[in-house]
Protein backbone atom coordinates (compact mmCIF):
# COMPACT_ATOMS: atom_id res chain seq x y z
CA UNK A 1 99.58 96.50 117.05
CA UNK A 2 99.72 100.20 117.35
CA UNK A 3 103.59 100.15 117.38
CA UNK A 4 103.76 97.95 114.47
CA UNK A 5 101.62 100.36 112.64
CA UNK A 6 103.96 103.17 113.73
CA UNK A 7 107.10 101.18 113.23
CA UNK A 8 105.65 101.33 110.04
CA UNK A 9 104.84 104.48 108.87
CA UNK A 10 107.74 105.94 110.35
CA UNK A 11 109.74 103.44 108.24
CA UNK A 12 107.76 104.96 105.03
CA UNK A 13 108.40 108.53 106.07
CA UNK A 14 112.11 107.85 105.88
CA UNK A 15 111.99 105.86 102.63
CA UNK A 16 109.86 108.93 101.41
CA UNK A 17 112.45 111.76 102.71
CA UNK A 18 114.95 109.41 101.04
CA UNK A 19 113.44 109.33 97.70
CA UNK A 20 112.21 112.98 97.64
CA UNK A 21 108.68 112.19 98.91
CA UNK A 22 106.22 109.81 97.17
CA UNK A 23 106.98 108.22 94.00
CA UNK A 24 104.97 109.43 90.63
CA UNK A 25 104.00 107.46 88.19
CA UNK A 26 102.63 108.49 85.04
CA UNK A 27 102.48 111.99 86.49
CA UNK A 28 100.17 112.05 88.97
CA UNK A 29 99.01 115.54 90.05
CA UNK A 30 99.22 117.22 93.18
CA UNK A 31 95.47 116.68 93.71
CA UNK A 32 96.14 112.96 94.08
CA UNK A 33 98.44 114.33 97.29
CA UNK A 34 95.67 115.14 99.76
CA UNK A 35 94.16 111.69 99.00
CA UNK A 36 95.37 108.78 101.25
CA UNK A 37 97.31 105.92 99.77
CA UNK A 38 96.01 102.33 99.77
CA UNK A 39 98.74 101.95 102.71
CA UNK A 40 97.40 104.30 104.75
CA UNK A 41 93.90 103.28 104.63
CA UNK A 42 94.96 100.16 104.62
CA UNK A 43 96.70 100.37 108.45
CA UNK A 44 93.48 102.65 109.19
CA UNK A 45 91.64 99.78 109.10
CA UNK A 46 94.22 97.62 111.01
CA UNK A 47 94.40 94.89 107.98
CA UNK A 48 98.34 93.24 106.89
CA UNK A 49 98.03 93.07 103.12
CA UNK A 50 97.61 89.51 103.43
CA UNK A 51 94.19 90.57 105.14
CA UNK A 52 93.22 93.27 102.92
CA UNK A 53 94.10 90.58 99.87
CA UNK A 54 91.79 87.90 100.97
CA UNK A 55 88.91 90.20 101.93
CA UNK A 56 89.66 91.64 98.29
CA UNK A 57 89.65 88.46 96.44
CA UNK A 58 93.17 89.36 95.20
CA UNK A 59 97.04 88.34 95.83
CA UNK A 60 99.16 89.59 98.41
CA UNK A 61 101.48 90.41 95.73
CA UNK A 62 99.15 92.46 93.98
CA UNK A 63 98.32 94.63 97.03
CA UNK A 64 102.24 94.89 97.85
CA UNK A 65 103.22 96.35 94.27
CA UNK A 66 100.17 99.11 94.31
CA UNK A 67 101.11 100.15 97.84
CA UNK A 68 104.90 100.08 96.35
CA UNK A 69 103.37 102.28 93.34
CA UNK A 70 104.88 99.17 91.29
CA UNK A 71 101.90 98.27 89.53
CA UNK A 72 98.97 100.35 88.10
CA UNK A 73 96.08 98.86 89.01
CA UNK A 74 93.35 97.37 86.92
CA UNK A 75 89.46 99.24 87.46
CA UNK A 76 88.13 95.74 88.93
CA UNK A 77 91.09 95.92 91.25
CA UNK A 78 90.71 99.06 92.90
CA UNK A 79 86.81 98.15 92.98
CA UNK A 80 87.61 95.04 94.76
CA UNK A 81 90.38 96.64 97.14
CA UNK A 82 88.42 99.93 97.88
CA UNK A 83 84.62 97.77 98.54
CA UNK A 84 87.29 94.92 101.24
CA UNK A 85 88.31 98.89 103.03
CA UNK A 86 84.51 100.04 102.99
CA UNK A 87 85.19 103.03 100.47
CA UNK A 88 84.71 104.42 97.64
CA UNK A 89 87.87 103.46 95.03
CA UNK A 90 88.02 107.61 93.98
CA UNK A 91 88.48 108.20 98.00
CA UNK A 92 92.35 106.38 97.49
CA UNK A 93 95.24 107.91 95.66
CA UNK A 94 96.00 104.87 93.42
CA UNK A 95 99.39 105.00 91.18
CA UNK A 96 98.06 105.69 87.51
CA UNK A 97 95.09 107.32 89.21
CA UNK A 98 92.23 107.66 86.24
CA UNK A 99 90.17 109.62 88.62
CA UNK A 100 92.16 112.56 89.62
CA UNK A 101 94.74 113.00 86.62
CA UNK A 102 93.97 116.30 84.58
CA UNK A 103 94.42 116.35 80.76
């Protein structure tokens, strides 16, 4: 499972050097940097996002286009997500993040 996980992230990485590191999305700030990503919590925890969507209550699709930062989530969303990975939702970098964007 480990290499999976690796396979993985390594995978990302590439895709991120590719793209000129993570996407933004309604201008996140670099705060939102030092947080981990649903993702990586996400493979923290060991969970596919077929897991992580029925411990959630939610879609596999849904938890494919946040980790894709394709989709802002709603509030009950990252509630639901964030309680299924034993955290707090603020503890995630989420793409339209209401907790850590500065105005």
């Amino acid at each position: 499972m480990t290499d999976v996980i690796r396979q993985m992230e390594q995978h990302d990485a590439q895709r991120d050097a590719r793209q000129g590191g993570r996407q933004e999305l309604h201008g996140e700030t670099a705060q939102m940097a030092t947080l981990p990503t649903l993702r990586e919590v996400r493979l923290q925890h060991a969970y596919s996002a077929k897991e992580l969507a029925q411990r959630a209550g939610v879609q596999t699709a849904t938890v494919t286009h946040i980790e894709r930062w394709l989709s802002v989530p709603h509030m009950a969303t990252m509630r639901k997500l964030a309680a299924a990975l034993d955290c707090a939702p603020q503890a995630i970098a989420w793409p339209g993040d209401p907790f850590h964007i500065s105005g």
